[in-house]
Protein backbone atom coordinates (compact mmCIF):
# COMPACT_ATOMS: atom_id res chain seq x y z
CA UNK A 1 67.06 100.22 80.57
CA UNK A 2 65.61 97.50 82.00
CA UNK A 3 66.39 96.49 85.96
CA UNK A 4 69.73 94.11 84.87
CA UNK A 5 68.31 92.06 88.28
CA UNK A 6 65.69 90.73 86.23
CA UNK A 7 68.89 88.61 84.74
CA UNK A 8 69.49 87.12 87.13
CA UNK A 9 69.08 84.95 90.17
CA UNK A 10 71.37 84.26 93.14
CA UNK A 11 71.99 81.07 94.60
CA UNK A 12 71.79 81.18 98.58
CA UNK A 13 73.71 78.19 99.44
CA UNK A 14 76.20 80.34 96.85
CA UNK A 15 76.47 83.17 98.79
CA UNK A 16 76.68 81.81 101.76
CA UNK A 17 79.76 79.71 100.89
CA UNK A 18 80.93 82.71 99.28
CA UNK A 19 80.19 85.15 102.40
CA UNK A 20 81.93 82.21 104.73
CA UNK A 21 84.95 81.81 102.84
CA UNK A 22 85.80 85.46 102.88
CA UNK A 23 85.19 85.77 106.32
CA UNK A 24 87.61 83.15 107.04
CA UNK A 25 90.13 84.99 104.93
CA UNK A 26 89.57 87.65 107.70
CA UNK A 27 89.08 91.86 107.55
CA UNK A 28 92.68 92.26 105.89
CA UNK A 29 92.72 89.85 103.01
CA UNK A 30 92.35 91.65 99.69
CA UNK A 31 88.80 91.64 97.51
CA UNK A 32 87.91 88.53 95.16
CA UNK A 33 89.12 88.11 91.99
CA UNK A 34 86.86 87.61 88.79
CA UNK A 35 88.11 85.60 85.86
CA UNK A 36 85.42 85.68 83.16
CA UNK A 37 85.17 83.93 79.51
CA UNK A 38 82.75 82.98 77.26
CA UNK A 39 82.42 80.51 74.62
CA UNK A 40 81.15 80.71 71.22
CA UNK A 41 83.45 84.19 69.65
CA UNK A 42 86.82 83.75 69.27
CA UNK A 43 89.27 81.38 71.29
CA UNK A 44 92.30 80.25 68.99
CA UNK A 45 93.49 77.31 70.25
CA UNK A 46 90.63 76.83 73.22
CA UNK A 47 92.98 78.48 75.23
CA UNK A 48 90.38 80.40 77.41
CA UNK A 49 87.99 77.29 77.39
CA UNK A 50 90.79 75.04 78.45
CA UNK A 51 91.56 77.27 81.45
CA UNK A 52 87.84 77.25 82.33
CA UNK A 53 87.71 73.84 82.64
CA UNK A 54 90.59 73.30 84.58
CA UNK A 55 89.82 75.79 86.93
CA UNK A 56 86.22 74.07 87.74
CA UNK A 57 87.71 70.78 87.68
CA UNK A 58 90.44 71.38 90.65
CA UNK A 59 88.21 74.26 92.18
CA UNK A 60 85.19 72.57 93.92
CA UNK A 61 82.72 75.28 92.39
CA UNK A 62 79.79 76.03 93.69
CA UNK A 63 77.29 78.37 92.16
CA UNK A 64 76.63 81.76 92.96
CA UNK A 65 74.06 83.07 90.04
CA UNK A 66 72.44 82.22 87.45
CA UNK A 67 71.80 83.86 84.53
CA UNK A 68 68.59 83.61 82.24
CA UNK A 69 69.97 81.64 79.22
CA UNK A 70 65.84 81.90 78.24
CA UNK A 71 66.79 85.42 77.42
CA UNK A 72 70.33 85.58 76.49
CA UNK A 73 70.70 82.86 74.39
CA UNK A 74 69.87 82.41 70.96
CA UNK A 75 68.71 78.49 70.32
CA UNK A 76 68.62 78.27 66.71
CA UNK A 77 72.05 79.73 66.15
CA UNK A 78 73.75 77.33 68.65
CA UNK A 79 71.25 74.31 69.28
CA UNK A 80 71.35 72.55 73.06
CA UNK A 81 72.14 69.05 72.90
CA UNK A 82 69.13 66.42 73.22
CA UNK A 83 69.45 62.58 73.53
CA UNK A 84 67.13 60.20 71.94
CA UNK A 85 66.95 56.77 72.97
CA UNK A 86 64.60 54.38 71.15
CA UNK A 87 61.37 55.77 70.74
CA UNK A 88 61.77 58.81 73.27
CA UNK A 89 63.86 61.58 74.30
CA UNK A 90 66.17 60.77 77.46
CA UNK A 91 67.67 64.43 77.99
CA UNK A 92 68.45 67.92 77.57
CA UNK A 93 71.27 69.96 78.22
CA UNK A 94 70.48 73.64 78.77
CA UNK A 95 73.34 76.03 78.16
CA UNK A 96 74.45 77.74 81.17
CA UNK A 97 76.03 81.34 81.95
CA UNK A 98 77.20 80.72 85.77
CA UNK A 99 78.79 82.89 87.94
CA UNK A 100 80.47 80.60 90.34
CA UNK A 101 83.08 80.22 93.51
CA UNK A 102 86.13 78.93 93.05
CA UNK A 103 89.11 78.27 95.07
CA UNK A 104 92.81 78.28 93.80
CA UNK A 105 95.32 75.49 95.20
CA UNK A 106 95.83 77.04 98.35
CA UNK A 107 91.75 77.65 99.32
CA UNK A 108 92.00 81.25 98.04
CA UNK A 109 88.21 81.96 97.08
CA UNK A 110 87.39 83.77 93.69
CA UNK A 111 84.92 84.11 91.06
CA UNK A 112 84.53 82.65 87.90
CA UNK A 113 82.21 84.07 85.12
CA UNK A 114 81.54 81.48 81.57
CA UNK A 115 79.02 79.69 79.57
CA UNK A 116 77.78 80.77 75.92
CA UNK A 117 78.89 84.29 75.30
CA UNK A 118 74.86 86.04 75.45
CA UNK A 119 73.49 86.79 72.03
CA UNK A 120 70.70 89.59 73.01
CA UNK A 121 70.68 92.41 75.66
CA UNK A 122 74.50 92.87 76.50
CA UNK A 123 73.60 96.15 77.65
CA UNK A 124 71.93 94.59 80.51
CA UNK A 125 74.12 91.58 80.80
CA UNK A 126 76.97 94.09 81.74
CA UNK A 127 74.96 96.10 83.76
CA UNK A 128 74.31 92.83 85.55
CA UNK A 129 77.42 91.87 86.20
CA UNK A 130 78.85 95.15 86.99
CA UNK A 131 76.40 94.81 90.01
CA UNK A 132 77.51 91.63 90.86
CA UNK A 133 81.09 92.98 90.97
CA UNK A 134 80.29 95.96 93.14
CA UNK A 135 78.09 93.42 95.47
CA UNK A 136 80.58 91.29 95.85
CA UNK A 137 83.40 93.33 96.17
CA UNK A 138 85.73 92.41 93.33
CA UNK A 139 89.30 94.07 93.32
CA UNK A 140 90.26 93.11 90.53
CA UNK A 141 88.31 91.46 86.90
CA UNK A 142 90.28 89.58 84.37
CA UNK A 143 89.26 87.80 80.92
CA UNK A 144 90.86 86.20 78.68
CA UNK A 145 91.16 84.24 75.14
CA UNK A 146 93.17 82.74 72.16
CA UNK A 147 93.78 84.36 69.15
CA UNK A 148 95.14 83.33 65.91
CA UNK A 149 99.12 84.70 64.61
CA UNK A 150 101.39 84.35 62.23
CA UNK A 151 103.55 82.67 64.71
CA UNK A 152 105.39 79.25 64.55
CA UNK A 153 104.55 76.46 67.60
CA UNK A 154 108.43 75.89 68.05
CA UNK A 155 108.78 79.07 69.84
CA UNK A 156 107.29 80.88 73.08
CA UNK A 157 103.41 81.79 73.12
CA UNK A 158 103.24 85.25 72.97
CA UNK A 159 100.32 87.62 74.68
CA UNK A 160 98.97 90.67 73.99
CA UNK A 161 97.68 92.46 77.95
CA UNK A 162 94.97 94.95 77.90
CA UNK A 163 92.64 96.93 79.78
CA UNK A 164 93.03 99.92 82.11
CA UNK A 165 95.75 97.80 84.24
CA UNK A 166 98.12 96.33 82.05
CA UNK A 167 100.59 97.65 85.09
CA UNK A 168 100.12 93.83 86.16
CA UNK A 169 101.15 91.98 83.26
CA UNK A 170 104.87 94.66 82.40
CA UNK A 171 106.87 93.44 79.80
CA UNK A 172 105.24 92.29 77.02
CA UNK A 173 105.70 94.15 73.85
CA UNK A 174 102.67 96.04 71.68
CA UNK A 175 101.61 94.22 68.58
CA UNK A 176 98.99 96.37 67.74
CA UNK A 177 98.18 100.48 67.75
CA UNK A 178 95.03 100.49 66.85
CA UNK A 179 92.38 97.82 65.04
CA UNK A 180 88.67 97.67 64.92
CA UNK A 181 87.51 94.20 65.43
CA UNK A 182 84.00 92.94 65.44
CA UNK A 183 82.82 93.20 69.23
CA UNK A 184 81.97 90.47 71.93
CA UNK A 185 80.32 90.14 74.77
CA UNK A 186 83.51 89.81 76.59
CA UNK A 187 85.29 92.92 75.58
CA UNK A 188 82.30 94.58 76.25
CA UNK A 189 82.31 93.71 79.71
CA UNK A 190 85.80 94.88 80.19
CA UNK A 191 85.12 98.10 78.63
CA UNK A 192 81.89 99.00 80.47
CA UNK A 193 83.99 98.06 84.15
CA UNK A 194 86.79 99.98 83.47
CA UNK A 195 84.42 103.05 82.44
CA UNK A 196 82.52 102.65 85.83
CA UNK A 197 85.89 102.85 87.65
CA UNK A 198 86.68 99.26 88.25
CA UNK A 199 89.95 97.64 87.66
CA UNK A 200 90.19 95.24 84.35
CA UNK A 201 92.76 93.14 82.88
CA UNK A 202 92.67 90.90 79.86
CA UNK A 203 95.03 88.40 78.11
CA UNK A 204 95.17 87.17 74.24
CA UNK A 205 97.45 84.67 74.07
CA UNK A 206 99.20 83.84 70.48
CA UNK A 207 97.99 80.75 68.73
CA UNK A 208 99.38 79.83 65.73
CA UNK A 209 96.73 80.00 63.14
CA UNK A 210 97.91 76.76 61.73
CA UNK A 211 96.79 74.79 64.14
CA UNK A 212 94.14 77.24 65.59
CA UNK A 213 91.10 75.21 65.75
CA UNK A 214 92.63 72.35 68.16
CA UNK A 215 92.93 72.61 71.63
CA UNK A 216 96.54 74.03 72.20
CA UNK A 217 97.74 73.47 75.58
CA UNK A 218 100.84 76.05 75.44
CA UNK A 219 98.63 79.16 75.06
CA UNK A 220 96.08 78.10 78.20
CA UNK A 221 99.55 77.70 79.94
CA UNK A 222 100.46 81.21 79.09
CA UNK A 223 97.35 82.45 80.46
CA UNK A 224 97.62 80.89 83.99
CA UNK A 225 100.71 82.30 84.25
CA UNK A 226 99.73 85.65 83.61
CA UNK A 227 96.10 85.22 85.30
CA UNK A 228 98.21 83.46 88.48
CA UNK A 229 100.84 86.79 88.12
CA UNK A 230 98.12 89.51 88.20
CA UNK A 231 95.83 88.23 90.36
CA UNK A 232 98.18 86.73 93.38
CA UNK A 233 95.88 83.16 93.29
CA UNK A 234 97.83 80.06 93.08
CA UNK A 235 96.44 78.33 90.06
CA UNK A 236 96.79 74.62 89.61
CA UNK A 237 98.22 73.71 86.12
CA UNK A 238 99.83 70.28 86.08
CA UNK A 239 98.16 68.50 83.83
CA UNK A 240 97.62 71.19 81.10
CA UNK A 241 101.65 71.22 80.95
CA UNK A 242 102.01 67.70 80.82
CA UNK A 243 99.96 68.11 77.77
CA UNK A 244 102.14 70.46 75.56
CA UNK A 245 104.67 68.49 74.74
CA UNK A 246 102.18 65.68 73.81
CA UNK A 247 100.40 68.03 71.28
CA UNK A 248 103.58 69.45 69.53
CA UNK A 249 105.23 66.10 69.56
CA UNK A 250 101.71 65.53 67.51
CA UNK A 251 102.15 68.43 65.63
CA UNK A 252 105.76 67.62 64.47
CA UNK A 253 104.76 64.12 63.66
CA UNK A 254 102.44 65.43 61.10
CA UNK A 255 104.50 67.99 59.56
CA UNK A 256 107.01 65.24 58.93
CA UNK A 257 104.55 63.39 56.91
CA UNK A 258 103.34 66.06 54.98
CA UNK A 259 104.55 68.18 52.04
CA UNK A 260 107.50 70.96 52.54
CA UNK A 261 105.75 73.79 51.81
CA UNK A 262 104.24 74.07 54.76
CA UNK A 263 107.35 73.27 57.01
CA UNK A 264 109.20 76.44 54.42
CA UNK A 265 106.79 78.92 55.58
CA UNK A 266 107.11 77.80 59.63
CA UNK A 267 110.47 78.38 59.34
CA UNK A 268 109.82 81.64 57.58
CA UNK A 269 107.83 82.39 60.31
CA UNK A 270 110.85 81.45 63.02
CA UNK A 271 112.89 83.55 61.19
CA UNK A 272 110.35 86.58 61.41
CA UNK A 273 109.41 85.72 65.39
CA UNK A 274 113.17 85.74 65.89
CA UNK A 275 114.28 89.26 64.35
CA UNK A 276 111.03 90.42 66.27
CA UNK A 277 112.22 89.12 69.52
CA UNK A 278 115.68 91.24 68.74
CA UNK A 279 114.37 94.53 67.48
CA UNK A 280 113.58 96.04 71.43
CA UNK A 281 112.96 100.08 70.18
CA UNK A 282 110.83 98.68 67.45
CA UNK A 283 107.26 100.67 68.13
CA UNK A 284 104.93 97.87 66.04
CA UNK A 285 105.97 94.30 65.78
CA UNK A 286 103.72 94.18 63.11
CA UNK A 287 105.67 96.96 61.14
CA UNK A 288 108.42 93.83 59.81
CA UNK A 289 108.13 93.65 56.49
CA UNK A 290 107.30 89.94 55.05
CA UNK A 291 106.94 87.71 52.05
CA UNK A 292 105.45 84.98 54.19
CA UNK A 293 101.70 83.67 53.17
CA UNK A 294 98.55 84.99 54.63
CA UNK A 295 97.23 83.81 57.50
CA UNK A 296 94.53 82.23 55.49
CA UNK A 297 96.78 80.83 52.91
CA UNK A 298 98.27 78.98 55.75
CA UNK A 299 95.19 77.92 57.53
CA UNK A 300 94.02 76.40 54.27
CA UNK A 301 97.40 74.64 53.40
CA UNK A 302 97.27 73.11 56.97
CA UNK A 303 93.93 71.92 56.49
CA UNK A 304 94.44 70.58 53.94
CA UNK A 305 97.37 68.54 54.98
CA UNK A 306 95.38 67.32 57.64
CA UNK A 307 92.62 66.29 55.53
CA UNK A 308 94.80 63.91 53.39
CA UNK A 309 96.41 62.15 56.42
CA UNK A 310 92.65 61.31 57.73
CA UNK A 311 91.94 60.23 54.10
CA UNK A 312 94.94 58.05 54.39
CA UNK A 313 94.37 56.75 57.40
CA UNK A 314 90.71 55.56 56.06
């Protein structure tokens, strides 16, 4: 393999504000934290991309590295965005993999990993990052995303914990025993840290796959939470829950328009979420038998839906 330094390049103002802030936290303070995600797999909801976001808009970031997008990014399959103005072109927005400092709302410094998820050489991308963790002396690494359930909006998001320290985030029940999904970048990452000894934690939250490909505020809620409980940082979150009841007052306000099969199989799904939420010795909450419509069935139906009302609207 390739030397993964070669990916790429520190920032000295960086890692000097980085190197500064943890020498104000002084000798006893415990190692940085690193929250990664990546865009461009799977995120139900945006749920990872609208805790990214918030984080580096209330966290005064500042750039550590930079990784070569040249290399790890393939152009054709997601195209940077150029602006044309007249007779010439104005700009160009490169995509960007950043590792950057962030601070939570009390000035504790961490890390904070995102951009496009690479498309070539992961290999050495998590090679790369492995030695950034072990420069930088990260305690602890967490990820996290949204994925799409069978689950109804009008009850608690749920979230599914994993890696080799799921000790932080107790009490949350097993959905799964074992699935093979495609792989990402992301997992990846977590799996290669955890083999080389370093502690990993990851959250999926529970989207309903109804409304899975709008932003839903509830599940990036979720994940501070359990990001803010695992990690000890004090994560701002404010206006991200001011925003939940907005989008499922939205959400009801549509259903009430539309036809009732949809609103038949939500409350199918309540009544499933419900007699899962009772059955505590249950081993898979998956095992609950169901005649409720695939999760494609209801994607499509929702679509759908949604597709009239903007057809009505024009």
């Amino acid at each position: 393999m390739r030397d993964p330094k070669e990916l790429y390049q520190l920032e000295r103002q960086g890692v000097d504000a980085l190197a500064e802030a943890r020498a104000a936290a002084g000798p006893e303070a415990a190692g940085l934290v690193l929250l990664h995600h990546f865009e461009g797999f799977l995120d139900a909801g945006e749920a990872g991309g609208q805790v990214v976001a918030h984080l580096l808009e209330h966290g005064s970031p500042q750039i550590v590295a930079r990784f070569d997008h040249d290399r790890l990014v393939d152009y054709r399959a997601r195209r940077p965005v150029m602006t044309f103005k007249r007779d010439h072109w104005t700009a160009y927005e490169p995509p960007e993999i950043l590792l950057q400092l962030v601070r939570d709302s009390v000035g504790t410094p961490f890390l904070l990993l995102s951009g496009p998820e690479p498309d070539t050489e992961w290999e050495l991308f998590t090679a790369a990052v492995r030695e950034l963790v072990e420069r930088f002396e990260v305690r602890l690494t967490i990820d996290f995303h949204g994925i799409p359930m069978g689950v109804p909006h009008t009850r608690p998001v749920g979230l599914t914990p994993h890696g080799n320290r799921v000790d932080l985030a107790a009490g949350y029940p097993r959905w799964f025993d074992q699935a093979q999904v495609p792989g990402s970048a992301q997992s990846l990452l977590e799996y290669r840290l955890a083999q080389a000894g370093h502690d990993v934690v990851g959250f999926a939250a529970h989207v309903p796959h109804y409304v899975a490909r709008a932003a839903y505020p509830a599940a990036a809620v979720v994940i501070l939470e359990a990001v803010q409980s695992a990690s000890g940082l004090v994560l701002p979150g404010t206006e991200i829950r001011e925003r939940v009841g907005e989008v499922y007052a939205d959400i009801e306000e549509q259903l009430a328009q539309g036809d009732g099969e949809l609103r038949s199989a939500i409350r199918g799904m309540e009544g499933q979420y419900d007699a899962v939420a009772g059955a505590e010795s249950r081993e898979s909450l998956l095992a609950e038998a169901t005649e409720l419509p695939s999760a494609d069935e209801l994607g499509r139906r929702f679509e759908e839906f949604l597709a009239e009302q903007d057809r009505g609207a024009e």
